[in-house]
Protein backbone atom coordinates (compact mmCIF):
# COMPACT_ATOMS: atom_id res chain seq x y z
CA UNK A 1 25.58 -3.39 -3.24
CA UNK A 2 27.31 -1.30 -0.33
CA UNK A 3 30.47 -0.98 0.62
CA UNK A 4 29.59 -1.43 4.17
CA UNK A 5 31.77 -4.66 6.20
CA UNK A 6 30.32 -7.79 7.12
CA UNK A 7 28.41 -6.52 10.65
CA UNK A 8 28.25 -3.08 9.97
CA UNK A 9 24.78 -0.80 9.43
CA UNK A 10 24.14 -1.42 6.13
CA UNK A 11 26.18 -4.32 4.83
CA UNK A 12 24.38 -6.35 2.36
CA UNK A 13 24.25 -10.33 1.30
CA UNK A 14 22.09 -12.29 -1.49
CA UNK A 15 18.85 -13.68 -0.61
CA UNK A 16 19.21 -17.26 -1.03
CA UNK A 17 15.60 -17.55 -2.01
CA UNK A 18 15.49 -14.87 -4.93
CA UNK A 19 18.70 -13.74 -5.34
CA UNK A 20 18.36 -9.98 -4.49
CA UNK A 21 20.56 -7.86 -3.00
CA UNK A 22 19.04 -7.74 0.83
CA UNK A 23 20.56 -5.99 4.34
CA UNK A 24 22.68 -8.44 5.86
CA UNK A 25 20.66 -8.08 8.59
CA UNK A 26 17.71 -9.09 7.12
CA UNK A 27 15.64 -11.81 9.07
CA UNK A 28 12.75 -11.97 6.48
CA UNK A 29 13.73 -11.04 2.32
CA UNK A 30 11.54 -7.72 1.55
CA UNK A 31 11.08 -9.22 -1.80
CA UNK A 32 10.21 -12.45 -1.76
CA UNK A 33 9.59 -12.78 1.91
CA UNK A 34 11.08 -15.29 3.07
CA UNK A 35 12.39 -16.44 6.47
CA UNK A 36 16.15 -16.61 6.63
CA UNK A 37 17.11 -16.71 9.72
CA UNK A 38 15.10 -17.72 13.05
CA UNK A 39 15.44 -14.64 15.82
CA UNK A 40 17.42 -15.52 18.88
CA UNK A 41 15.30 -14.86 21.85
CA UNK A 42 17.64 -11.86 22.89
CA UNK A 43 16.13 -10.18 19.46
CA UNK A 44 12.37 -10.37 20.59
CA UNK A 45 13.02 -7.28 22.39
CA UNK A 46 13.99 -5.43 19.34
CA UNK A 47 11.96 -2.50 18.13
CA UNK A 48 9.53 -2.98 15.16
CA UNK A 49 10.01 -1.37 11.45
CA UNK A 50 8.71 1.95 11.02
CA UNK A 51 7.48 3.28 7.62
CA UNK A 52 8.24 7.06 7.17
CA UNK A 53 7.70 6.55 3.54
CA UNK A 54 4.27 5.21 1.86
CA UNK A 55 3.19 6.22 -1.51
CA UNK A 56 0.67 4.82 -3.42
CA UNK A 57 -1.09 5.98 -6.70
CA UNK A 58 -3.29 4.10 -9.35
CA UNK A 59 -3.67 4.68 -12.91
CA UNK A 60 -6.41 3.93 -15.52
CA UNK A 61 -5.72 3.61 -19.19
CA UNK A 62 -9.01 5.25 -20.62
CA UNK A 63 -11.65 3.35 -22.50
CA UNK A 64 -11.07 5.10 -26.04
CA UNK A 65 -7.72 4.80 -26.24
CA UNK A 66 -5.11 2.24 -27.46
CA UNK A 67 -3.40 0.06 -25.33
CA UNK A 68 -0.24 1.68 -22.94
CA UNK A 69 2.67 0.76 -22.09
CA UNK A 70 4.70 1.66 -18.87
CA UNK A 71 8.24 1.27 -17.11
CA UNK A 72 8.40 1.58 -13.60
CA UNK A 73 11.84 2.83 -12.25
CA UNK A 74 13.18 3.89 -8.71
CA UNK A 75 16.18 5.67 -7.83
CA UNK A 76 17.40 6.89 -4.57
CA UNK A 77 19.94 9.98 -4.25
CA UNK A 78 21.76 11.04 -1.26
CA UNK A 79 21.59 14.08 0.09
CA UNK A 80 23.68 15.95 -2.76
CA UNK A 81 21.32 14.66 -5.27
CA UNK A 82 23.64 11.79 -6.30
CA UNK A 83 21.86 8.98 -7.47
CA UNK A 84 23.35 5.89 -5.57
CA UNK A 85 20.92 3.42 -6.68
CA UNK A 86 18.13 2.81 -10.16
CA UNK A 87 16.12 0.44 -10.64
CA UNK A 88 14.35 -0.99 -13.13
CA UNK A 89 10.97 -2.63 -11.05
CA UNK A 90 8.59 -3.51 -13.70
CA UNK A 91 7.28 -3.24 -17.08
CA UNK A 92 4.07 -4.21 -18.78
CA UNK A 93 1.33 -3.00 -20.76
CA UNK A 94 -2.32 -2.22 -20.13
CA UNK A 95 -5.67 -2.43 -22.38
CA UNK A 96 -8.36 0.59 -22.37
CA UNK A 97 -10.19 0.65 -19.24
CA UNK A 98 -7.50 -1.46 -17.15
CA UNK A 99 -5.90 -0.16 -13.84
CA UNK A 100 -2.39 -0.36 -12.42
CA UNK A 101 -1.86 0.47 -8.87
CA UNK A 102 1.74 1.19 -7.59
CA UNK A 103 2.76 1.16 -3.41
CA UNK A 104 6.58 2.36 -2.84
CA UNK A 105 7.24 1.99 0.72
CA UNK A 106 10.53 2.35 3.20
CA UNK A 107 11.16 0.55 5.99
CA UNK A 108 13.16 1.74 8.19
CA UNK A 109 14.59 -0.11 11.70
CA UNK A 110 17.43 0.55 13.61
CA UNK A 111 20.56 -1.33 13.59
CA UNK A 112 21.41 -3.87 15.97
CA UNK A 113 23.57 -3.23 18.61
CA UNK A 114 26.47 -5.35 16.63
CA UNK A 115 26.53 -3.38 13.63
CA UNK A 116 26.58 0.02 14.93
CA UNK A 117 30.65 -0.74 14.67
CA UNK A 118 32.40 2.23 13.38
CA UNK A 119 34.50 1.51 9.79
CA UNK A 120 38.51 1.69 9.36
């Protein structure tokens, strides 16, 4: 979780729904998806998410072999290379001749006009 205030870019809550860790500005939960919160209709103006992330890649585990097993982890660094977050996303296994296909993407929008608040 950040360290950001309540109504500041970037502070966080709990989705009541799954329980993740979501931006407290959140109107639908990224990962269960959700509807928290009904938009005022001062917020139907507000600009849409872009994506200036999307990767996507798909494996195969081949016919003649065993069967694999995989661990799918994410971690994001700042811009020294610190890691600030990991994650552990998913784990399973797969029989000869199955396929896994894996989408990361990052959403980005811009903060409303009441968090932009600067921090003491």
């Amino acid at each position: 979780m950040t360290l950001a205030h309540p109504g500041t870019a970037g502070a966080t809550r709990i989705c009541p729904h799954c329980r993740e860790t979501i931006l407290e500005s959140a109107e639908v939960c990224p990962a269960c998806r959700h509807k928290l919160r009904f938009s005022e209709p001062t917020s139907a103006i507000a600009t849409s998410a872009s994506t200036p992330l999307r990767v996507e890649g798909s494996f195969r585990n081949p016919v003649d072999s065993g069967a694999w097993e995989y661990s799918m982890v994410l971690t994001i660094r700042n811009e020294r290379g610190e890691e600030i977050a990991r994650k552990l996303v998913g784990v399973g296994a797969m029989q000869p001749n199955e396929q896994r296909t894996f989408t990361l993407n990052v959403e980005m929008n811009p903060a409303s006009t009441s968090s932009k608040r600067t921090r003491h």
